[in-house]
C-alpha atoms as a PDB file:
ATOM      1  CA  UNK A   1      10.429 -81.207  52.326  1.00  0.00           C
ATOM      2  CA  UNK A   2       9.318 -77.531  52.126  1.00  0.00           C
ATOM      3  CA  UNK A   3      11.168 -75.460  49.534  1.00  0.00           C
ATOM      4  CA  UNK A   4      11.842 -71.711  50.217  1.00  0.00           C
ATOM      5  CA  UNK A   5      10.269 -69.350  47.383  1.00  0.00           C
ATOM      6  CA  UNK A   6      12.286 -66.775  46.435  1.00  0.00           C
ATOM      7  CA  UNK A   7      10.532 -63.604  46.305  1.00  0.00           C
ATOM      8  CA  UNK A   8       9.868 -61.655  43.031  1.00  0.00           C
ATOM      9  CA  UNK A   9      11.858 -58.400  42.911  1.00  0.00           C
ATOM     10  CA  UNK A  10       9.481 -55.465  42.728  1.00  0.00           C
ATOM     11  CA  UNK A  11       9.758 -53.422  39.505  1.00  0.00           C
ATOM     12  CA  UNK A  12      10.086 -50.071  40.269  1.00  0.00           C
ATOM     13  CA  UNK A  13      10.204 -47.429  37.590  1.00  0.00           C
ATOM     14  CA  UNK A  14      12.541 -44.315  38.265  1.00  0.00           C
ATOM     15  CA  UNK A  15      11.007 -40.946  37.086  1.00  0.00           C
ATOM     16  CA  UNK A  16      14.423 -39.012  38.087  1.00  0.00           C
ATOM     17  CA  UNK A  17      15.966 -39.093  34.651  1.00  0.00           C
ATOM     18  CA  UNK A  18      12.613 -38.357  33.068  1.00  0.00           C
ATOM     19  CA  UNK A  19      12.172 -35.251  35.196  1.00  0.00           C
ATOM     20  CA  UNK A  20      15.879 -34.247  34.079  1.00  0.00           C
ATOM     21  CA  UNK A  21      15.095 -34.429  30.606  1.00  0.00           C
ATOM     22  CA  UNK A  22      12.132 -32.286  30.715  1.00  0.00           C
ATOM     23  CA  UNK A  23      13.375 -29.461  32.921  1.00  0.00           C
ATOM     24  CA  UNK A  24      16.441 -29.586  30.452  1.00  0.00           C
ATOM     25  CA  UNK A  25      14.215 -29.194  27.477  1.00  0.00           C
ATOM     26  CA  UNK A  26      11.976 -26.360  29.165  1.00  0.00           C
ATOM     27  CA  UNK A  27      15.367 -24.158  29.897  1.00  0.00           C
ATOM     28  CA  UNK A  28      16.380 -24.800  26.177  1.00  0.00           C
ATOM     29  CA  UNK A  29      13.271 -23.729  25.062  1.00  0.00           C
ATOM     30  CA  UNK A  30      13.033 -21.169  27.433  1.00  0.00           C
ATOM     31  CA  UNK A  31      16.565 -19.288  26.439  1.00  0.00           C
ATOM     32  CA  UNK A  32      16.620 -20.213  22.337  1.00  0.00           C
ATOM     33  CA  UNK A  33      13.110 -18.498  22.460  1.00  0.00           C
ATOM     34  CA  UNK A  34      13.431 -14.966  21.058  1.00  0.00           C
ATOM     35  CA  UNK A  35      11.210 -12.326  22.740  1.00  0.00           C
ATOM     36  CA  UNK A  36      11.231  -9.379  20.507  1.00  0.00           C
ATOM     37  CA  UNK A  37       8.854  -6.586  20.978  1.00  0.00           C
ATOM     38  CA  UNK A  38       8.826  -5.093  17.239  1.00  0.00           C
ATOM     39  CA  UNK A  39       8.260  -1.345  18.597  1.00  0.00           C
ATOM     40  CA  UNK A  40       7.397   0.857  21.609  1.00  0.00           C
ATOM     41  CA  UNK A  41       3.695   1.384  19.914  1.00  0.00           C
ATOM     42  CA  UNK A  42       0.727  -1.073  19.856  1.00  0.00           C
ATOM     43  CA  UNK A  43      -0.637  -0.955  16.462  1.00  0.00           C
ATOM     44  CA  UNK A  44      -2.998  -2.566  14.407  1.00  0.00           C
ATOM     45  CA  UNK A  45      -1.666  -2.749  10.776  1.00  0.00           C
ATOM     46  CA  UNK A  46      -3.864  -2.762   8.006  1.00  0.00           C
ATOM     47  CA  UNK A  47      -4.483  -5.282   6.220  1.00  0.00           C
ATOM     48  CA  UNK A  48      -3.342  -6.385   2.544  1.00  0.00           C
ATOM     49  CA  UNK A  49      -3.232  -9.403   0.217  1.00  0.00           C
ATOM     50  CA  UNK A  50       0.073  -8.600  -1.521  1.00  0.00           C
ATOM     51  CA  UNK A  51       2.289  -8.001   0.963  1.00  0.00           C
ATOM     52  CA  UNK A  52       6.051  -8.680   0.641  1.00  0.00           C
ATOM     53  CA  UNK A  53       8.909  -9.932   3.608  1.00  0.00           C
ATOM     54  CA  UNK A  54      11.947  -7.274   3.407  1.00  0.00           C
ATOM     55  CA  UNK A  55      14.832  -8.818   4.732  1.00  0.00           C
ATOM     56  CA  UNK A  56      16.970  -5.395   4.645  1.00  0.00           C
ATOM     57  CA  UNK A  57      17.100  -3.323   8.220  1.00  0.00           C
ATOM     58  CA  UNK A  58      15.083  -0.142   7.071  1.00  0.00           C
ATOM     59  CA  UNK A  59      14.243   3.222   9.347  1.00  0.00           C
ATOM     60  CA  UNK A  60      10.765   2.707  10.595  1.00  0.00           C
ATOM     61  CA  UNK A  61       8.353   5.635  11.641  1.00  0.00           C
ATOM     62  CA  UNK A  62       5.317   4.116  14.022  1.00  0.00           C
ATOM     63  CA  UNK A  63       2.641   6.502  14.207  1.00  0.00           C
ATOM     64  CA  UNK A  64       0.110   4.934  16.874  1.00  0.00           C
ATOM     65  CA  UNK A  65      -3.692   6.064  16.586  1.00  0.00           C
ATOM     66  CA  UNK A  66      -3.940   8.973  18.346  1.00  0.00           C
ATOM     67  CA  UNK A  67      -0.992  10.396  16.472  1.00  0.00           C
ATOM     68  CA  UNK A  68       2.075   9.388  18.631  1.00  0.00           C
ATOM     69  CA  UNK A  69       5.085   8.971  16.371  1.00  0.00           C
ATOM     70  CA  UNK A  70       8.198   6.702  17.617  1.00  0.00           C
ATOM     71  CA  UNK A  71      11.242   6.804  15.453  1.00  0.00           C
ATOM     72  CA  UNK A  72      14.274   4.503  16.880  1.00  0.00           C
ATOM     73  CA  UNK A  73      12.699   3.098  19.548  1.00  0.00           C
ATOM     74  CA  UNK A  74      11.929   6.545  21.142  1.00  0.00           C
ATOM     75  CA  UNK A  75       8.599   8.683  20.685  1.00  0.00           C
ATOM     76  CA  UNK A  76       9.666  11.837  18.969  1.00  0.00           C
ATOM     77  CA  UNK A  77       7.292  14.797  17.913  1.00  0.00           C
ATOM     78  CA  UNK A  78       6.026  16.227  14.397  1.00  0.00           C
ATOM     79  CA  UNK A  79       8.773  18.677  14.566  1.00  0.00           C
ATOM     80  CA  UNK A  80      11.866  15.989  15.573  1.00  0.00           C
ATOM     81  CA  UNK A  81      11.124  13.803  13.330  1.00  0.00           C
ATOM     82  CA  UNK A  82      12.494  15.796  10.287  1.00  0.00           C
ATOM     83  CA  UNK A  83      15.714  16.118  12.089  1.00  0.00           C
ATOM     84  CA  UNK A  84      16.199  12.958  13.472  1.00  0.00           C
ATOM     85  CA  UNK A  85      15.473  11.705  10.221  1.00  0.00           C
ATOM     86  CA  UNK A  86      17.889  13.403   7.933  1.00  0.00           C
ATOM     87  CA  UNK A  87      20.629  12.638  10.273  1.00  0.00           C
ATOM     88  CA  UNK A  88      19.729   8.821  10.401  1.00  0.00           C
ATOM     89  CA  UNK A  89      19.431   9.053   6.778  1.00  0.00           C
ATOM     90  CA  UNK A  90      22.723  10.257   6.359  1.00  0.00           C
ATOM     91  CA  UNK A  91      24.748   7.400   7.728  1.00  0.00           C
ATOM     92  CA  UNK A  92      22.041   4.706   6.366  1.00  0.00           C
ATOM     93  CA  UNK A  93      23.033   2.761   3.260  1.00  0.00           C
ATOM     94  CA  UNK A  94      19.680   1.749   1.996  1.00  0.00           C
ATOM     95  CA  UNK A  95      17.298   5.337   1.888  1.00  0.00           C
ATOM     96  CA  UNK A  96      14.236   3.609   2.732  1.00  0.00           C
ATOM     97  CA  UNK A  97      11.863   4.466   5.021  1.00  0.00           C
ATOM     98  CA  UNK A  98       9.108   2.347   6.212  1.00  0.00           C
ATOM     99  CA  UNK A  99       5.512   3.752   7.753  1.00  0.00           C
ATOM    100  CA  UNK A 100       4.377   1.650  10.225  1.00  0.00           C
ATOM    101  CA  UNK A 101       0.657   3.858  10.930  1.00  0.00           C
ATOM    102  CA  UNK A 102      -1.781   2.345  12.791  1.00  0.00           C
ATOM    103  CA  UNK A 103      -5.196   1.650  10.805  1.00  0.00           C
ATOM    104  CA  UNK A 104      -7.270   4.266  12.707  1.00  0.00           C
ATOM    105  CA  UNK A 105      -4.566   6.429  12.568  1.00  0.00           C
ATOM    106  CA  UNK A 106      -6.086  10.128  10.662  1.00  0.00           C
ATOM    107  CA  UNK A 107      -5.558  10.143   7.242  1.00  0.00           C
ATOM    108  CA  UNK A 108      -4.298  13.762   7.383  1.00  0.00           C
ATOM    109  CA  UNK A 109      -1.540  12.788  10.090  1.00  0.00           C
ATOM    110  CA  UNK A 110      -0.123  10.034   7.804  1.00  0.00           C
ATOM    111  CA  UNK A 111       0.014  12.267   5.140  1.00  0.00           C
ATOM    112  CA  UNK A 112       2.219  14.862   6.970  1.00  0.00           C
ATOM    113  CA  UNK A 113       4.369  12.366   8.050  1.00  0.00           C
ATOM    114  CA  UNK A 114       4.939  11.184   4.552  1.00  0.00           C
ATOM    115  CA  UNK A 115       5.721  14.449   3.539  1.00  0.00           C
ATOM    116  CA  UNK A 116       8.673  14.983   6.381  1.00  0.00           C
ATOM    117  CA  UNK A 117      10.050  11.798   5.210  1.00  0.00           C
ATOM    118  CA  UNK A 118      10.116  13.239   1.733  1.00  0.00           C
ATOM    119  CA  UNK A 119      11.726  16.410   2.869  1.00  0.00           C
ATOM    120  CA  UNK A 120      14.546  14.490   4.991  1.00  0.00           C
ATOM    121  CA  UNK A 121      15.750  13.093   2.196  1.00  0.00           C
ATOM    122  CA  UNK A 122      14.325   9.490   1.863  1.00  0.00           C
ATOM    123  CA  UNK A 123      14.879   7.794  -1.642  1.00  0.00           C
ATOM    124  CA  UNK A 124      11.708   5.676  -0.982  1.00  0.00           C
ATOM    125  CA  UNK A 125       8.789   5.253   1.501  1.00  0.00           C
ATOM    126  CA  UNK A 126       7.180   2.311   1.954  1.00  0.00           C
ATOM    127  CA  UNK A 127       3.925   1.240   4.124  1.00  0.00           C
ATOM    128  CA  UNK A 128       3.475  -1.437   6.039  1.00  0.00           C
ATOM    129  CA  UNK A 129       0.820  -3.679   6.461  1.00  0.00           C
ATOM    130  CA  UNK A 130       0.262  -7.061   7.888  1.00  0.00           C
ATOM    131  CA  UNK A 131      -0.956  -9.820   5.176  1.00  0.00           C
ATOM    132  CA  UNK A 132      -4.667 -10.404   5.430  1.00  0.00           C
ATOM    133  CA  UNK A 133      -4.107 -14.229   5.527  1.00  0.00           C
ATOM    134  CA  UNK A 134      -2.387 -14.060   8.832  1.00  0.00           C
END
């Protein structure tokens, strides 16, 4: 007597779901992933070992190497910036002003920007840089 043998059932492993999941995680990750560009500029900060996180908004004046200034997201010239200033200054709460120069940026130029920010009416200036650690 000859007994049938029942095949063995192949095992087949289904990738669908596992495809799913991973184009679902790349989208998350994707749109929870913040772009920000910090400024309009490219600078390179200088460096410093004692640098402190501000978590207050402040006005910030970008002054790229060649000289370039960009206040608000827009590039503004020596003379605007006093003006735009004082009338940003006005409606700010905190008086703070922070210098964002680049580090080949001329000495003199930096200077004369600090002074305009005096003269608009800033309570404080403050200059970045970028800790030396990072």
């Amino acid at each position: 007597m000859q007994f049938r043998k029942n095949p063995k059932p192949e095992v087949v492993i289904n990738i669908a779901p596992l495809v799913d999941v991973v184009f679902l995680l790349v989208i998350f990750f994707a749109v929870t992933t913040s772009f920000i560009d910090p400024a309009g500029l490219k600078l390179e900060l200088p460096e410093s070992t004692s640098t402190a996180t501000r978590e207050t908004r402040d006005l910030t004046v970008l002054m790229a190497a060649d000289g370039t200034l960009s206040f608000d997201g827009q590039s503004v010239s020596h003379d605007e910036l006093g003006s735009r200033l004082s009338e940003a200054l006005e409606t700010a709460d905190n008086k703070v002003v922070v210098l964002r120069a680049d580090t080949t940026a001329a000495h003199g130029d930096v200077v004369r920007v600090m002074d305009v920010v005096r003269e608009a009416g800033a309570e404080g200036l403050t200059v970045a840089a970028q800790n030396a650690r990072d």
